[in-house]
Protein backbone atom coordinates (compact mmCIF):
# COMPACT_ATOMS: atom_id res chain seq x y z
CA UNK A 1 16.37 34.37 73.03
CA UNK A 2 19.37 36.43 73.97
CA UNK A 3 19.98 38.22 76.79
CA UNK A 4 20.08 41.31 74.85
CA UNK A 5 16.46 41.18 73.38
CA UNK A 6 15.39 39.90 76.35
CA UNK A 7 15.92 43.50 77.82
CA UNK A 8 15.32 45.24 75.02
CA UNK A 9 11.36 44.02 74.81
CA UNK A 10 11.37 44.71 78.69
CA UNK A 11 12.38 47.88 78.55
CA UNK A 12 10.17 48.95 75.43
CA UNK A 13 7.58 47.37 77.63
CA UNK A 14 8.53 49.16 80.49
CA UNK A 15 8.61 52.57 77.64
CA UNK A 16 5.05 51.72 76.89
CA UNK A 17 3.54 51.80 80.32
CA UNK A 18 5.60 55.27 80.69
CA UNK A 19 4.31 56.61 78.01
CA UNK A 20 0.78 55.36 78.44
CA UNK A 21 1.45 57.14 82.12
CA UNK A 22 2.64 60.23 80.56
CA UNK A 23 -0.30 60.28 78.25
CA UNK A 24 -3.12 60.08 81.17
CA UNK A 25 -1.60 61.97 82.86
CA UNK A 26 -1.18 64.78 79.53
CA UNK A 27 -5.34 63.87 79.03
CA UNK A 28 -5.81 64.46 82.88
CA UNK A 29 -4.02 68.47 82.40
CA UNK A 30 -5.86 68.61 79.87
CA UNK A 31 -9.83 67.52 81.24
CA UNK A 32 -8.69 69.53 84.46
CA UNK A 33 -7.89 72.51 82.18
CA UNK A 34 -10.98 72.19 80.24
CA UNK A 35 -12.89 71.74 83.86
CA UNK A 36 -11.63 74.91 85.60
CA UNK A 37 -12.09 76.73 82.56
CA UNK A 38 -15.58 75.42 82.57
CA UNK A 39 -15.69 76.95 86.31
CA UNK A 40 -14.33 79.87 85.95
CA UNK A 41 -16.29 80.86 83.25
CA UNK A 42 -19.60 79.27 85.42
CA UNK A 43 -18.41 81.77 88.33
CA UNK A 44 -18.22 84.69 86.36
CA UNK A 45 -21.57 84.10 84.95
CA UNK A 46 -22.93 83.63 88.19
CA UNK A 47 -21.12 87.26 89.23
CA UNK A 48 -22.79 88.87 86.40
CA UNK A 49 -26.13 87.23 86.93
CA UNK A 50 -25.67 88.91 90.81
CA UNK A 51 -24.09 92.28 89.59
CA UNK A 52 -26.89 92.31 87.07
CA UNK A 53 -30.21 91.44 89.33
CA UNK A 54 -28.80 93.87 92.05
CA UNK A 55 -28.43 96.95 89.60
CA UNK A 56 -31.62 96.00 88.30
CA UNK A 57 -33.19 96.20 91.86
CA UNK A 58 -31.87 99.35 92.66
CA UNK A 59 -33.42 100.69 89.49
CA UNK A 60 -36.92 99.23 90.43
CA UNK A 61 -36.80 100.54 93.90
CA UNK A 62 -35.66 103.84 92.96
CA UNK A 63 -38.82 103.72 89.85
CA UNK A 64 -40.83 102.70 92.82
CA UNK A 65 -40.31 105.51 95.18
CA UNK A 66 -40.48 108.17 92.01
CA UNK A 67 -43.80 106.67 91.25
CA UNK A 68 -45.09 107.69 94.84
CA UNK A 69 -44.25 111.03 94.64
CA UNK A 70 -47.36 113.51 94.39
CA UNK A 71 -47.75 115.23 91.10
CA UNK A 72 -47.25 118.79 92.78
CA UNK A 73 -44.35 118.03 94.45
CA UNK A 74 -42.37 116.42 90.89
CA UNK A 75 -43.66 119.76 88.70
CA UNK A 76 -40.61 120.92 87.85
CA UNK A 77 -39.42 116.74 86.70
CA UNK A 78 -36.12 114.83 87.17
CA UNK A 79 -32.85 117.16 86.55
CA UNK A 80 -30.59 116.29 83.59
CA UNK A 81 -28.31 114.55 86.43
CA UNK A 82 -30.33 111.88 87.51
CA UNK A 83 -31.36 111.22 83.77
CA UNK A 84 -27.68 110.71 82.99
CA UNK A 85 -27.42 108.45 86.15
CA UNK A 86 -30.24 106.48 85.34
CA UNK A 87 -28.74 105.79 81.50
CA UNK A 88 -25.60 105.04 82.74
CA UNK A 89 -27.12 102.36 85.01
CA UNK A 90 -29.23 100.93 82.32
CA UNK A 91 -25.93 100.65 79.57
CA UNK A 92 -24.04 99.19 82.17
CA UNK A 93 -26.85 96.29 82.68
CA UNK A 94 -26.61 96.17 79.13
CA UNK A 95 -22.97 95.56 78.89
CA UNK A 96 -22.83 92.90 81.42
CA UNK A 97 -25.83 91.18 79.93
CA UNK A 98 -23.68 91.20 76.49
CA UNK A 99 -20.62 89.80 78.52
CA UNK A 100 -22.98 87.29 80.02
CA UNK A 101 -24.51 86.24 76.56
CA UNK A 102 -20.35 85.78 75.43
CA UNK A 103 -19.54 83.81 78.39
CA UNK A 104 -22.91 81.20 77.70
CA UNK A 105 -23.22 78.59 75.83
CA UNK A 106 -25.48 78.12 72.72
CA UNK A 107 -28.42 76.42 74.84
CA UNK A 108 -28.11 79.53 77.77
CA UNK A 109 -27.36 82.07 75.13
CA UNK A 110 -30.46 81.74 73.95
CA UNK A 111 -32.13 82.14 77.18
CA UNK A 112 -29.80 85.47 77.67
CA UNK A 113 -30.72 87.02 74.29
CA UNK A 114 -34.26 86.14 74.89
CA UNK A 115 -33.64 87.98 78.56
CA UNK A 116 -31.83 91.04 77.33
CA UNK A 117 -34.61 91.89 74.75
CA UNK A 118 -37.28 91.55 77.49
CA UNK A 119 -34.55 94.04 79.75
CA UNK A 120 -34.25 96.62 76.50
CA UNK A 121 -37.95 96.98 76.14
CA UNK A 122 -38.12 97.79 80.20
CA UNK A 123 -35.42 99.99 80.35
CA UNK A 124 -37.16 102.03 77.48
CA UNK A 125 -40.53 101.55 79.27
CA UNK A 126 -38.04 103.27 82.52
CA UNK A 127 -36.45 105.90 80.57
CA UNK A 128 -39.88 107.09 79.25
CA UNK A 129 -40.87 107.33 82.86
CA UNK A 130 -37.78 109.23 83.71
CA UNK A 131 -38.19 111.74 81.00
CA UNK A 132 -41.79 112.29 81.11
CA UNK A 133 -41.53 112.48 85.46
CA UNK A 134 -43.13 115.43 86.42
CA UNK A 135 -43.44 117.01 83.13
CA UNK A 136 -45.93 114.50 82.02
CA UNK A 137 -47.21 112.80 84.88
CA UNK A 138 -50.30 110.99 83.53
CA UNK A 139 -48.21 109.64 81.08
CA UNK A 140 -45.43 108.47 83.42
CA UNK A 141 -47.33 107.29 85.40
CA UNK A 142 -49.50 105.38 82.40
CA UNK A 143 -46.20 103.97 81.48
CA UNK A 144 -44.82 102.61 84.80
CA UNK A 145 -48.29 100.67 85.70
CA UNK A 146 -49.17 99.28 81.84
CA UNK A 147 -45.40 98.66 80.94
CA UNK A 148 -42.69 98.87 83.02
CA UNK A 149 -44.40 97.26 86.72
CA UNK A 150 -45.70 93.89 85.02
CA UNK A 151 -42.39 93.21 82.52
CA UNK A 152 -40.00 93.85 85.65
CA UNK A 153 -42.29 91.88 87.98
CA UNK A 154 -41.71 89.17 85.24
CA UNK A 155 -37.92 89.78 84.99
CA UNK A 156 -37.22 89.77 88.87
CA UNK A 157 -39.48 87.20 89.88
CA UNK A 158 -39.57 84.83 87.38
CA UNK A 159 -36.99 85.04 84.76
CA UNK A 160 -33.89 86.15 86.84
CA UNK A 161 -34.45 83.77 89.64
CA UNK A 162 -34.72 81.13 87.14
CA UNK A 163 -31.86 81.72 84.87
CA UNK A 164 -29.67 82.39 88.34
CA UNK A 165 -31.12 78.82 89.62
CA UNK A 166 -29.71 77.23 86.27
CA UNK A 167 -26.62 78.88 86.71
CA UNK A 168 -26.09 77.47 90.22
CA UNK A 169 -26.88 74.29 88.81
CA UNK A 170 -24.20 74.60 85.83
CA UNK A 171 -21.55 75.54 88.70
CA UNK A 172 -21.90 72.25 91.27
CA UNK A 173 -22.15 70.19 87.75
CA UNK A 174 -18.33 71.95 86.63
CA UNK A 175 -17.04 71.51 90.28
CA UNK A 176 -18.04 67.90 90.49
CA UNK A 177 -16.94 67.13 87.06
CA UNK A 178 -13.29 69.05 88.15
CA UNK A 179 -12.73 66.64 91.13
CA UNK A 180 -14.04 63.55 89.26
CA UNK A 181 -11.44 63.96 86.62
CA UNK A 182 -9.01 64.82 88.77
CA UNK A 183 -9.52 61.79 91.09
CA UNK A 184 -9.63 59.62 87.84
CA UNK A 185 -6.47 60.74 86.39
CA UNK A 186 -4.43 60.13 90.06
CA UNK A 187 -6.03 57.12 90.12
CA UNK A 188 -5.38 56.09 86.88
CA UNK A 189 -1.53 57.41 87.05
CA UNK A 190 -1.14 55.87 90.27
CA UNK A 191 -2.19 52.19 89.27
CA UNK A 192 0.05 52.64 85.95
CA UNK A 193 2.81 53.77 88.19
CA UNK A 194 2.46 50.73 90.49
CA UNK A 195 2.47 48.90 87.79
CA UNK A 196 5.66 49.64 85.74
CA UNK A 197 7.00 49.22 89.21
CA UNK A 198 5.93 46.00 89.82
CA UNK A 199 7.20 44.81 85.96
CA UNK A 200 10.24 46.68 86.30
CA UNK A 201 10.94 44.40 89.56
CA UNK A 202 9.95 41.53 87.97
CA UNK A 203 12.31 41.79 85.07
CA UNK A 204 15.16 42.89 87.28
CA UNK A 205 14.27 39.40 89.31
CA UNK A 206 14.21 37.11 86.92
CA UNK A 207 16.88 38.35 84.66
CA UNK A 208 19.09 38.47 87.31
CA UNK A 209 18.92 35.27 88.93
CA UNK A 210 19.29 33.79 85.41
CA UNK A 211 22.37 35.62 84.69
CA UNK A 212 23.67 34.91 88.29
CA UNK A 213 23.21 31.07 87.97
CA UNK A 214 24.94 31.76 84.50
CA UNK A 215 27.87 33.38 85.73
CA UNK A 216 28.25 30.97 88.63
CA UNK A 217 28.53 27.95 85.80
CA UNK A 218 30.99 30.38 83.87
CA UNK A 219 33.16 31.39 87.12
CA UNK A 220 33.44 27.33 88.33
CA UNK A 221 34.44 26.41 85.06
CA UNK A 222 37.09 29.18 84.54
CA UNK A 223 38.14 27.88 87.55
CA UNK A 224 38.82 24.59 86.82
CA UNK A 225 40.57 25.57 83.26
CA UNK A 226 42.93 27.94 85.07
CA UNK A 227 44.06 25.26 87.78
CA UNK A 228 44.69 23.32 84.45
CA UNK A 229 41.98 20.88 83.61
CA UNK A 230 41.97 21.56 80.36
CA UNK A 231 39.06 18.66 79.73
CA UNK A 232 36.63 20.34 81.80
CA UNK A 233 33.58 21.66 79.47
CA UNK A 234 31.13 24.26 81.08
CA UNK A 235 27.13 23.12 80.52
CA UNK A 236 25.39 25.82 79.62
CA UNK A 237 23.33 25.02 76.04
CA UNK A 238 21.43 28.05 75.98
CA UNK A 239 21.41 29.76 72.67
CA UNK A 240 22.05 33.92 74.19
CA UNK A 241 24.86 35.50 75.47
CA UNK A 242 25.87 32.89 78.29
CA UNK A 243 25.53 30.25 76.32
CA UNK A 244 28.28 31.71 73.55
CA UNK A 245 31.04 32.82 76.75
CA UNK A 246 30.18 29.09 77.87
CA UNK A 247 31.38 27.84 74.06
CA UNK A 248 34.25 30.02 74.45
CA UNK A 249 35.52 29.30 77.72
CA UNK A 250 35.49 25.24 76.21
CA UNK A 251 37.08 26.52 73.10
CA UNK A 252 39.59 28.68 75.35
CA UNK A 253 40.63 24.90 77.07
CA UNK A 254 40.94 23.12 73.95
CA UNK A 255 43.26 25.94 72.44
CA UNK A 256 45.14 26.73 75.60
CA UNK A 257 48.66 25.44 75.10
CA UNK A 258 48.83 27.03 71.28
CA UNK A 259 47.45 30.46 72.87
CA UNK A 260 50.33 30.50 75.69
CA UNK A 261 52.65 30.19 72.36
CA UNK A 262 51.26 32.69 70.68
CA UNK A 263 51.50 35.22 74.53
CA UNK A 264 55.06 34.39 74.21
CA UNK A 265 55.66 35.33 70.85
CA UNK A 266 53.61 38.52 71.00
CA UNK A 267 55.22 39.33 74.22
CA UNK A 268 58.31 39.17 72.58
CA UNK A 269 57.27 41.07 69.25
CA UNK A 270 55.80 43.75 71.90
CA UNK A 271 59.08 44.01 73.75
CA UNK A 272 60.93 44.79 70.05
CA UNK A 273 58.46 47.12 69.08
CA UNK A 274 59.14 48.85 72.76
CA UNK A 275 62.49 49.41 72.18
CA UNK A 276 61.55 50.67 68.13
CA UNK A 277 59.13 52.95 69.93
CA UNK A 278 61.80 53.94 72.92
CA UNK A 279 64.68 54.36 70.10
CA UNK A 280 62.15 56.31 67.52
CA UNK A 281 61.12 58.59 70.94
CA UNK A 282 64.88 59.43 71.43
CA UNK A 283 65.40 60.31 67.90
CA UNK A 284 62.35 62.61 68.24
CA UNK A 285 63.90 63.83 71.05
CA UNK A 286 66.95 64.39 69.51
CA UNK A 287 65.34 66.10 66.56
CA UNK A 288 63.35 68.12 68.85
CA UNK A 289 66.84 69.40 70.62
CA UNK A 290 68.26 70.26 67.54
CA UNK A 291 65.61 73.06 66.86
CA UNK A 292 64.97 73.79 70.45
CA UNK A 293 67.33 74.39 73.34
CA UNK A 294 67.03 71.63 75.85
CA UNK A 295 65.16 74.11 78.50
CA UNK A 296 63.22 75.13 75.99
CA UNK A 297 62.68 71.52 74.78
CA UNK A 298 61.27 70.07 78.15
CA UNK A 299 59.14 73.23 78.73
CA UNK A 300 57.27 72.57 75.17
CA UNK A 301 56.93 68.84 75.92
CA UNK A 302 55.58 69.36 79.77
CA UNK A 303 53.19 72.66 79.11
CA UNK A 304 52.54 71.67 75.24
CA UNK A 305 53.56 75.85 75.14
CA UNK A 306 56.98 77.81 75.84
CA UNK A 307 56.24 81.44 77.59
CA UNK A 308 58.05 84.14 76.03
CA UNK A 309 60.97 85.18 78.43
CA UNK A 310 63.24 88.98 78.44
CA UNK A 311 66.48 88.39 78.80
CA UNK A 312 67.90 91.58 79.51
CA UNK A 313 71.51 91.10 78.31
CA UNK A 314 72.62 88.27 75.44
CA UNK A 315 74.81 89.18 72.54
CA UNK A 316 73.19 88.36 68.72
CA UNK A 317 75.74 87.36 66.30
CA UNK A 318 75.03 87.09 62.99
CA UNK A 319 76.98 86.30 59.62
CA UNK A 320 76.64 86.66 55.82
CA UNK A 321 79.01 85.13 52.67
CA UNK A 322 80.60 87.94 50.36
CA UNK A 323 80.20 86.84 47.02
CA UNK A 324 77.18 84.56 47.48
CA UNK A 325 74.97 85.84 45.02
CA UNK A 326 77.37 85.88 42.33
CA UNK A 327 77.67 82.58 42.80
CA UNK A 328 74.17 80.99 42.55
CA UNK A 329 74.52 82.46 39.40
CA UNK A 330 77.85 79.82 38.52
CA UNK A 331 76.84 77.25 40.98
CA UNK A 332 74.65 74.79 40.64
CA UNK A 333 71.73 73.85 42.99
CA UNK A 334 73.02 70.98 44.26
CA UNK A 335 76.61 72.33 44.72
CA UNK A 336 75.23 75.23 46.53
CA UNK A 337 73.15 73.53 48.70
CA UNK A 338 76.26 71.34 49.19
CA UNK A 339 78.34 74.15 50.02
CA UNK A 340 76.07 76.19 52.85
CA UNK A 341 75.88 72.80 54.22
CA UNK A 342 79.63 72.60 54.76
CA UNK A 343 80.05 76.18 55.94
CA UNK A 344 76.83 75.86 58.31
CA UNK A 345 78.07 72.34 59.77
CA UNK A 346 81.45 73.95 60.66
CA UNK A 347 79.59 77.06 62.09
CA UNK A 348 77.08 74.70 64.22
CA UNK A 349 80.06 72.67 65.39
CA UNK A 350 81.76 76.38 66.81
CA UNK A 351 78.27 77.57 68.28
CA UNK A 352 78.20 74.27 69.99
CA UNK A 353 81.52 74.39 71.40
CA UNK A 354 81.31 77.51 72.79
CA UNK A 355 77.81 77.58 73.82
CA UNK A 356 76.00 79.31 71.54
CA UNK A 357 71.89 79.40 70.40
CA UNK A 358 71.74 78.56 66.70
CA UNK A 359 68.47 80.58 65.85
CA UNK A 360 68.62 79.95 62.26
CA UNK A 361 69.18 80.41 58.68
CA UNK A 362 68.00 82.84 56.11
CA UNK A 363 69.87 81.90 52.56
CA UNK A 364 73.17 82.33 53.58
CA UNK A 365 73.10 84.19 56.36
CA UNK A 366 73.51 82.24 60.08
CA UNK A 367 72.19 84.09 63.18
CA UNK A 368 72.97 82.38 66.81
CA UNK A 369 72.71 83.86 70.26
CA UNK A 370 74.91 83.80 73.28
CA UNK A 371 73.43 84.18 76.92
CA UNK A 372 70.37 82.09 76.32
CA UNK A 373 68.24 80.46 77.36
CA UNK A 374 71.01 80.01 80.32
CA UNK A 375 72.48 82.90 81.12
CA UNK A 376 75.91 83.79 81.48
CA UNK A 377 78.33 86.76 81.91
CA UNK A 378 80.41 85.72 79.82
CA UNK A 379 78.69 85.26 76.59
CA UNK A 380 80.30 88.73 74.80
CA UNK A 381 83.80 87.47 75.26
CA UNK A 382 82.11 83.59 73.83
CA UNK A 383 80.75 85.07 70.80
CA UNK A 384 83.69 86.86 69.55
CA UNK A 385 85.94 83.71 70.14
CA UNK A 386 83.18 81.60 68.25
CA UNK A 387 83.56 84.25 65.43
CA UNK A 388 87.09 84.24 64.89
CA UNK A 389 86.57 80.24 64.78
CA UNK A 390 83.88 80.91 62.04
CA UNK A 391 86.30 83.45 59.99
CA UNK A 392 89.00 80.51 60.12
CA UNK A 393 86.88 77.67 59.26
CA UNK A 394 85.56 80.16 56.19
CA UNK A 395 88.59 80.96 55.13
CA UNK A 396 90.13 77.16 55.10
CA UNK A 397 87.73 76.47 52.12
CA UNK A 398 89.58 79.42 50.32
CA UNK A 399 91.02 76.95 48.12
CA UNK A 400 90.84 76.26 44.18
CA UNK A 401 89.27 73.14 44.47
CA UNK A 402 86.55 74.74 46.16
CA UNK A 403 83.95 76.39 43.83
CA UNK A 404 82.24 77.99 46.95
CA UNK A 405 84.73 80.57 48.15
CA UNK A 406 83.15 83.14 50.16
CA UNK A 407 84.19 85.48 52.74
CA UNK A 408 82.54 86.18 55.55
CA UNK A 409 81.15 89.10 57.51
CA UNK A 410 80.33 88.88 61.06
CA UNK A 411 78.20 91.38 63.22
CA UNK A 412 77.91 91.49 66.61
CA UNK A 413 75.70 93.18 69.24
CA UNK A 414 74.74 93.37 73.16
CA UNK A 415 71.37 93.98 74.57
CA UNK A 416 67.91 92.89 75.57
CA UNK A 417 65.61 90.43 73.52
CA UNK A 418 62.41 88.63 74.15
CA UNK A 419 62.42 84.76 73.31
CA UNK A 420 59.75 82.44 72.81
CA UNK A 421 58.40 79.64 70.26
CA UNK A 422 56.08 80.81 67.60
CA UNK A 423 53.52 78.54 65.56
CA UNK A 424 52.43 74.92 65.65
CA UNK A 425 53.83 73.06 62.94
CA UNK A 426 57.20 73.72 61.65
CA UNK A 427 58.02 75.40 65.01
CA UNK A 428 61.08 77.63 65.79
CA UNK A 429 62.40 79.20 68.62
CA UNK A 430 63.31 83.04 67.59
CA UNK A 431 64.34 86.63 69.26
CA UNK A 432 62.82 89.73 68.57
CA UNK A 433 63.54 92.85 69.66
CA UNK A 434 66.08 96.15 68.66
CA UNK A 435 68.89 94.63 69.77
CA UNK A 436 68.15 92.21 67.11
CA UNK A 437 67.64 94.88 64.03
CA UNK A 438 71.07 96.56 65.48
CA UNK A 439 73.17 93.12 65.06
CA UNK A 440 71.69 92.72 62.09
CA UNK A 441 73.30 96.10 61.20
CA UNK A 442 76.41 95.53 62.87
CA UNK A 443 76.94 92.41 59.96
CA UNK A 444 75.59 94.37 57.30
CA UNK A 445 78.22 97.33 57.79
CA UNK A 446 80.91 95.51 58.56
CA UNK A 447 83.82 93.98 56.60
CA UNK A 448 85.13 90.80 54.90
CA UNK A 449 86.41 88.28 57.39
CA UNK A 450 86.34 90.78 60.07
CA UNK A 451 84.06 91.23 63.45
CA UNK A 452 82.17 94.17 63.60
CA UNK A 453 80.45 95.14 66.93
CA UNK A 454 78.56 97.33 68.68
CA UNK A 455 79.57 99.83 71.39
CA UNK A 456 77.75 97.84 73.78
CA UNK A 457 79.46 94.75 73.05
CA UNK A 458 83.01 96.52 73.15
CA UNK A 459 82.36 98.11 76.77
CA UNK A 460 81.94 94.03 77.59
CA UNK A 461 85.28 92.96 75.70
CA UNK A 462 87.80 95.54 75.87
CA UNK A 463 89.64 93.77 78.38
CA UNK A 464 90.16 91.14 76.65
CA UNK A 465 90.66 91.93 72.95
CA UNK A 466 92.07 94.83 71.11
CA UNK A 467 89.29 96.90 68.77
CA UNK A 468 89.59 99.46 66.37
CA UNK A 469 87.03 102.00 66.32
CA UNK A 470 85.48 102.62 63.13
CA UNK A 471 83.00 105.36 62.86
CA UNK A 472 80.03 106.68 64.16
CA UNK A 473 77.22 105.89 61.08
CA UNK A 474 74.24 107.39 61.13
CA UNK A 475 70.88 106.13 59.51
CA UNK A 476 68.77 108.92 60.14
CA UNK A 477 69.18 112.26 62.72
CA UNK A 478 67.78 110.40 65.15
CA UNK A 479 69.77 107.06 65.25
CA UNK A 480 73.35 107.04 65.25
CA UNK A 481 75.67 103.69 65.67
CA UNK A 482 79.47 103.25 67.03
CA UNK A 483 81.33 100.58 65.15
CA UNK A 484 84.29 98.69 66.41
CA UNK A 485 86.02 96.15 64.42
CA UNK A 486 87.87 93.45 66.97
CA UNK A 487 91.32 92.71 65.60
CA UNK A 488 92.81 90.64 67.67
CA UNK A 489 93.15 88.64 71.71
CA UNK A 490 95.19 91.42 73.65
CA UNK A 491 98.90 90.84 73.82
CA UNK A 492 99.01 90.54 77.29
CA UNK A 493 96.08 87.40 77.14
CA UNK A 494 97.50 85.07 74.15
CA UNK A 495 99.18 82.45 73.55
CA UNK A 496 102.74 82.89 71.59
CA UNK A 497 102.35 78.94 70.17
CA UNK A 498 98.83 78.41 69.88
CA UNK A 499 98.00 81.98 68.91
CA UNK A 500 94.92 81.81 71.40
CA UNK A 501 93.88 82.69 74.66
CA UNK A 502 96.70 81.97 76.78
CA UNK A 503 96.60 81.38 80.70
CA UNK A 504 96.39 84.97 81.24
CA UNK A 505 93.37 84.72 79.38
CA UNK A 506 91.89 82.26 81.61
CA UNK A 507 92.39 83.68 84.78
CA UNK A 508 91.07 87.17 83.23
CA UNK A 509 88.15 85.31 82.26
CA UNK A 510 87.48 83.36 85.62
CA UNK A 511 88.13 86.75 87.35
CA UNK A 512 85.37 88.85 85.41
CA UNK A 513 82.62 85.72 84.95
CA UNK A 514 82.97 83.81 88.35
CA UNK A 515 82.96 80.83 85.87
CA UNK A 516 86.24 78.57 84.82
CA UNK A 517 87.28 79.27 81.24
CA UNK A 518 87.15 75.94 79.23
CA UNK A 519 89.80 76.55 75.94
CA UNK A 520 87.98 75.16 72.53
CA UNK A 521 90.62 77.31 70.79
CA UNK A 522 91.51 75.00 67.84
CA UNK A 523 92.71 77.18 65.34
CA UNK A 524 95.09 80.16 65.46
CA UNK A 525 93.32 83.22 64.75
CA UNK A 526 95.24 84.72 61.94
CA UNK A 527 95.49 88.69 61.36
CA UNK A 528 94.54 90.56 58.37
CA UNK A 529 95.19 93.50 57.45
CA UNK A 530 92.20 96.12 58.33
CA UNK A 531 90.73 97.55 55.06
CA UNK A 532 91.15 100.67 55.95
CA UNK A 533 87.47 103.31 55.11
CA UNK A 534 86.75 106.54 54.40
């Protein structure tokens, strides 16, 4: 039989006794229950049989004394007060006696019914006595000796006594009967108890020294196999769980040699699927860094969350192509997708270079931040380099062979944001804020292959490159927007070769930011002429 079932019918067994113990000791509530109930109603019985003989006492005594009263002195009768009394004490007899018959059994209720009519026809025999008291005396009087003496001489002396005898008697019969069930059912629960004990330990003996001499056989003879003889066979024949590890371990030596082969090749299919999983983790990684910034990155992977952080001062750049909706209309899908691809690759390779956020892409607009998530002084001066880079490399595919040839407009603004990663799938770190809205502006009013910024960002770059102010524009009363359009590096800080930021430049730079200037000028920035607007 196998281990297994072995325990299973022990501890059913062991379930059977429990519940046979729960079950006595369920019947035992409930006899003890029934018992004091039993009692309880036996002591109130015997209360009312007490309450109920002494009221009828003091109702004899009192008829007694009345009775002895000379005619003369009782002319004028009871008053209408002691008549009331005397009712009063006769309905309240009656009541109990009612409460008594409720509380008997059939057997006693009988006796009480048989009891109360014997008390109703003496407490009318009494109340004629009362009324007729010194009005009528003869008659009282008649009443009280034919009547009312010989039936309460009967209840008093015979009947009550009796009934209150039987009572006692029901009372020591419920009290004995409590304590005999009650030492029954410990009894009974006790033995029961002992006894699941006593199996329990049994089982737990027996099973264990049989699995114990089992394991010894199994931990000799996995001994022996390890040090390497191979021909040693454990003897265990029993047909249960020890018997089955026992035909494995022999199985395990026979098969030994072509298992170690098979280690070594899964240890080496492991190893190449740890550097698969290292290399796939790295792309992921990778992937993961080209939608996040690193920061941001290692904060998602070691929270599972990014907080949102203020950055008080980062400048939004953002760009849109002249002339792209005319051309979805010429282009076709694939050689538009093709073409944002080229212009966006170009633009991500500039943002890179001079460390700008790419944020993302809205149909063929670009949005990137600089001054985030590390920030940086510098990052007014950064953007505007990074978007006369972007106005070159869009106006290099200005060619016939291209079909995509766009301008570009470029808007650029300073100010405060709040950053953070929204949703759970498909996740993207954004900005939000007013400064956002305004940059957003500052591209929407601005030109063709020009830089249009706000008066915020040209208090940060006027030192460095020469602007043109625009106009003031005004979207409502409220709101009203100064517009600068950068046209060039100032004369002073470029280069007469490379048409860039010259040394000048650099020191400038170093001077205002604390931070070396590192030159990815790598095209000359090439003037147009400024449109000029009303």
């Amino acid at each position: 039989m196998k281990i297994q079932r072995r325990l299973g019918l022990s501890f059913l067994l062991i379930l059977i006794l429990y519940g046979v113990n729960l079950g006595l000791y369920a019947w035992g509530n409930q006899k003890r229950s029934v018992s004091v109930e039993v009692l309880q109603k036996a002591l109130s019985r015997q209360v009312l049989f007490s309450s109920i003989k002494q009221k009828l006492s003091n109702i004899q005594k009192e008829v007694t004394l009345l009775s002895q009263v000379m005619a003369a002195l009782a002319a004028e009768g009871l008053g209408v007060n002691e008549i009331k009394h005397f009712r009063a004490q006769t309905a309240l007899i009656t009541s109990e006696i009612d409460k008594l018959g409720r509380l008997s059994e059939a057997e006693m209720s009988r006796e009480i019914k048989s009891f109360e009519e014997i008390y109703l026809g003496l407490s009318q025999s009494w109340q004629i006595f009362y009324e007729n008291f010194g009005i009528n005396h003869a008659k009282a009087i008649a009443e009280l000796a034919v009547r009312a003496d010989p039936v309460s001489t009967h209840l008093m002396v015979d009947l009550l006594p009796r009934l209150y005898e039987e009572e006692q008697m029901r009372v020591e019969t419920a009290v004995l009967n409590y304590y005999q069930v009650e030492a029954w059912a410990k009894q009974m629960t006790r033995v029961i108890f002992l006894l699941t004990i006593l199996i329990t330990l049994t089982i737990a003996f027996f099973t264990s020294r049989y699995i114990s001499l089992g394991l010894s056989k199994l931990k000799e003879g996995a001994a022996r196999i390890g040090s390497g003889t191979l021909h040693h066979r454990i003897d265990i024949q029993s047909q249960d769980e020890l018997g089955d590890l026992a035909t494995s371990f022999n199985e395990m030596g026979q098969n030994l040699l072509s298992t170690q082969e098979a280690l070594n090749e899964a240890h080496e299919t492991l190893e190449n699927r740890h550097q698969e999983a290292e290399k796939q983790r790295q792309n992921a990684e990778s992937l993961l860094l080209n939608i996040l910034p690193q920061e941001i990155a290692q904060e998602l992977k070691t929270k599972d969350r990014v907080a949102p952080k203020y950055f008080e001062d980062v400048s939004i750049l953002f760009t849109d192509f002249v002339g792209f909706t005319a051309s979805t209309e010429k282009l076709a899908v694939d050689e538009l997708v093709l073409a944002l691809h080229d212009y966006f690759t170009a633009f991500d390779q500039i943002s890179e270079r001079y460390g700008l956020e790419k944020l993302k892409t809205i149909g063929d607009s670009y949005m990137c931040v600089a001054g985030l998530p590390q920030r940086k002084p510098s990052h007014p001066v950064d953007a505007i380099l990074a978007a006369f880079e972007m106005i070159d490399a869009v106006k290099k595919r200005q060619v016939s062979e291209n079909p995509a040839q766009w301008s570009v407009r470029i808007g650029i603004h300073t100010g405060a944001v709040i950053a953070g990663v929204v949703g759970i799938q498909k996740f993207s770190f954004d900005i939000w804020g007013d400064s956002v809205n305004y940059a957003k502006r500052m591209e929407s009013r601005g030109i063709s292959d020009r830089i249009n910024i706000s008066d915020r960002t040209y208090a940060r770059v006027k030192d460095f490159f020469a602007c043109t102010h625009r106009r003031q524009l005004s979207e409502n009363k409220e709101k009203t927007f100064e517009m600068y359009l950068v046209d060039d590096i100032l004369p002073g800080l470029k280069d007469a070769q490379t048409l860039g930021p010259s040394l000048a430049f650099s020191e400038r730079y170093q001077l205002y930011f604390q931070r070396p200037f590192s030159s990815h000028w790598q095209k000359p920035i090439k003037n147009t002429e400024m449109p000029f607007e009303s």
